[in-house]
Protein backbone atom coordinates (compact mmCIF):
# COMPACT_ATOMS: atom_id res chain seq x y z
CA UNK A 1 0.00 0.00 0.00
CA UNK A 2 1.26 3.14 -0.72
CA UNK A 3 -0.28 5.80 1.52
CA UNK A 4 -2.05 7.14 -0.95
CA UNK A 5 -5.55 7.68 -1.53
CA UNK A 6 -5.47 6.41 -5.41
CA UNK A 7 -3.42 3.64 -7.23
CA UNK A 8 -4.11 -0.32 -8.28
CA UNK A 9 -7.31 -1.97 -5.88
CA UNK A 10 -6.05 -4.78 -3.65
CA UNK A 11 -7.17 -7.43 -6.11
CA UNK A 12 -5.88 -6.14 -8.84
CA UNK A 13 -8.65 -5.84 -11.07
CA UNK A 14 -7.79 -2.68 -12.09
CA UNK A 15 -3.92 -2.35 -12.62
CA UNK A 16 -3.30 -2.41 -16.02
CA UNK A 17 -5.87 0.99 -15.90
CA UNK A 18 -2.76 2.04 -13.40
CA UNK A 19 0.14 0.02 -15.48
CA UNK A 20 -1.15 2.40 -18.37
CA UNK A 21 -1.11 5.81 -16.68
CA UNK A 22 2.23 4.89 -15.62
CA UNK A 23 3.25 4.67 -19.40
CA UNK A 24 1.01 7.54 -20.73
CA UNK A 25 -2.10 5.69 -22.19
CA UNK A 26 -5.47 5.68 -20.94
CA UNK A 27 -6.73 2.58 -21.08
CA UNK A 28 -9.85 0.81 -20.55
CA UNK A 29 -11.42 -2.60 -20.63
CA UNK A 30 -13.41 -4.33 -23.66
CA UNK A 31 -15.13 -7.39 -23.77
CA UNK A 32 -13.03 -10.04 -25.98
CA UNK A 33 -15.96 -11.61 -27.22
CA UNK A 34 -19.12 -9.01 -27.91
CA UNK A 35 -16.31 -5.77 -28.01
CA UNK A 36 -18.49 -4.12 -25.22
CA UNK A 37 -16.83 -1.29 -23.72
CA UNK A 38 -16.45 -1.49 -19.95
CA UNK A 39 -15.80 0.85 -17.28
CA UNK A 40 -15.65 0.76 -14.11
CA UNK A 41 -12.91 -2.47 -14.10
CA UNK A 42 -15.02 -6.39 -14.46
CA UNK A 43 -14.04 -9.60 -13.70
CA UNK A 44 -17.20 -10.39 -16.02
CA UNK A 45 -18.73 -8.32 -18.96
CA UNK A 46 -22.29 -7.54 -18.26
CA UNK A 47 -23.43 -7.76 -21.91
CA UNK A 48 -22.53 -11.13 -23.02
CA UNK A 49 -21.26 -12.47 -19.47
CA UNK A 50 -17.94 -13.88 -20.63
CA UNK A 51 -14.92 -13.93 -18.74
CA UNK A 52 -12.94 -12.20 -21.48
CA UNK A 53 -12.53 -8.38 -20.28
CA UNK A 54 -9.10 -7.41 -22.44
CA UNK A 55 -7.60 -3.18 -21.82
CA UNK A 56 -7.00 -1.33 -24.64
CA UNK A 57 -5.75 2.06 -24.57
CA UNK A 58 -8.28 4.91 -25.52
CA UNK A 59 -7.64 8.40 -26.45
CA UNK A 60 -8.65 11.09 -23.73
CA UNK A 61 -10.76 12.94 -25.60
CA UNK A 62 -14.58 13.68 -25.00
CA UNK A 63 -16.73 15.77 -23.74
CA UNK A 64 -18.03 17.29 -19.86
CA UNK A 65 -21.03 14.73 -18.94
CA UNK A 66 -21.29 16.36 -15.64
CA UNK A 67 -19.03 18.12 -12.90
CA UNK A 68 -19.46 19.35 -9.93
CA UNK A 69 -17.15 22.26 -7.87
CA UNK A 70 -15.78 21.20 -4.33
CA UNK A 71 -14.92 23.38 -1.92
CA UNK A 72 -14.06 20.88 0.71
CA UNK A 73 -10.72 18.77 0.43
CA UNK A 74 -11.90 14.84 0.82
CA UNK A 75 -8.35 13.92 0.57
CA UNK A 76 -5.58 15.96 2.09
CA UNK A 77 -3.59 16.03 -1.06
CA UNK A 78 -6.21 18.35 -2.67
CA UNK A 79 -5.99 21.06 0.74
CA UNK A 80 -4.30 23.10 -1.49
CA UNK A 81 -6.31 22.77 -4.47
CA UNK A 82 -9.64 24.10 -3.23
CA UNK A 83 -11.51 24.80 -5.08
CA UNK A 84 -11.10 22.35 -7.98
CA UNK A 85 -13.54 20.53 -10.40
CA UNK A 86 -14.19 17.13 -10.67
CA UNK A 87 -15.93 16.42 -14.34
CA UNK A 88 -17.28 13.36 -15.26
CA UNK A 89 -16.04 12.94 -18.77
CA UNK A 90 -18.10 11.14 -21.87
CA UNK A 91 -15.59 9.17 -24.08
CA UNK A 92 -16.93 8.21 -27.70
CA UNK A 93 -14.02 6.15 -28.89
CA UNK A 94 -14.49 4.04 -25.89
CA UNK A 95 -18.71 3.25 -26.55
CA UNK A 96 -19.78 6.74 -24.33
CA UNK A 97 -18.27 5.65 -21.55
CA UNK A 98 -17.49 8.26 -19.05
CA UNK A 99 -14.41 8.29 -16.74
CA UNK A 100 -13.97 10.91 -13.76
CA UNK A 101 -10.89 13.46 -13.06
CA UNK A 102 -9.99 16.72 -12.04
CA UNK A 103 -10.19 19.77 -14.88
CA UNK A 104 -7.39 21.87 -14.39
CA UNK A 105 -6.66 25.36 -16.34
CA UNK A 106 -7.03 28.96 -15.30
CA UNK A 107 -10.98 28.72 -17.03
CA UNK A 108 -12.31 25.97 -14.69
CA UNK A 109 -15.35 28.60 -13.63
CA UNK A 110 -16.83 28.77 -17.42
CA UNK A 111 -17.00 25.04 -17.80
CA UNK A 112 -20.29 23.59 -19.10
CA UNK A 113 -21.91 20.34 -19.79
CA UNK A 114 -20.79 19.21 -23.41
CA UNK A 115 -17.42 21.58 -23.64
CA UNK A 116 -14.84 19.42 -25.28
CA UNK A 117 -11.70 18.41 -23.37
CA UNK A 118 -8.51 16.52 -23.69
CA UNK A 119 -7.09 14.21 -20.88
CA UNK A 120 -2.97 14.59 -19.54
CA UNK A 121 -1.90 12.08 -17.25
CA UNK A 122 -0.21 13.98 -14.44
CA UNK A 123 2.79 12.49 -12.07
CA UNK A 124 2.55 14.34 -8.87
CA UNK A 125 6.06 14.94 -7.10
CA UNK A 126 6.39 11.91 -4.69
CA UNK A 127 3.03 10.08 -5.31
CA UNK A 128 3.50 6.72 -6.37
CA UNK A 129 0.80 6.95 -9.31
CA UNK A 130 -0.08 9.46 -11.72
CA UNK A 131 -3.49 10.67 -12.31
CA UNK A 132 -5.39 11.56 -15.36
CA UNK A 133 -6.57 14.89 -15.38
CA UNK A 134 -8.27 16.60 -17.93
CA UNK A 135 -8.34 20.59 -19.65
CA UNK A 136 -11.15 22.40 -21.74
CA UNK A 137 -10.60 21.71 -25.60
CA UNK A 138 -10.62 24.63 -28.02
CA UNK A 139 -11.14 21.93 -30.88
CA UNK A 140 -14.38 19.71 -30.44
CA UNK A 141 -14.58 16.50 -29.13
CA UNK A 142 -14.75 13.39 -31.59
CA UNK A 143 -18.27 12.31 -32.55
């Protein structure tokens, strides 16, 4: 364990989502057999229910499903980030699924539901595991 609040679940499920930070690729599961896209991490897809979930790395681009401005700091490595945004982004190469992060940038206040962005994974200075983050697009988000 290493102390900090994100990285790899203790079974493992979802470290090569971690493995691929770690190398610069976002990547996500897909189902083997039907191609389903899945997201949150399965053992098991839940469209064809075959035990054939493979990760393939996505590109971080889509657009703001929904997002939500905290004032509080749930995890003391964000005490110095308040406020921040958390989005929760829509990804259409990877079947619409949508993957959470932090939107960074100096224009954080005029975000809106549908503005384009692009993901950057982000190594923090002496955390074990980077974290995807993601900035407002000027270009629009692939269809």
């Amino acid at each position: 364990m290493t102390g900090e609040p994100w990285g790899p679940s203790a079974d493992g499920l979802d470290q090569p989502y971690w493995d691929g930070l770690t190398r610069g690729e976002l990547r996500l599961q897909r189902c083997g057999n039907c191609k389903t896209w899945i997201w949150g991490p399965q053992w098991v897809c839940g469209s064809c229910h075959t035990l054939d979930p493979n990760w393939e790395s996505v590109t971080p681009t889509g657009t703001v499903y929904s997002w939500s401005r905290s004032w509080y700091p749930f995890i003391t490595e964000l005490a110095d980030r308040v406020p921040y945004v958390t989005v929760l982004v829509e990804l259409p190469e990877a079947g619409h699924r949508r993957v959470l992060g932090i939107l960074t940038g100096d224009d954080t206040d005029a975000i809106r539901i549908g503005d384009p962005v692009v993901g950057h994974i982000e190594h923090d200075e002496g955390a074990t595991w980077p974290l995807l983050r993601w900035r407002r697009s000027t270009e629009g988000a692939q269809a």
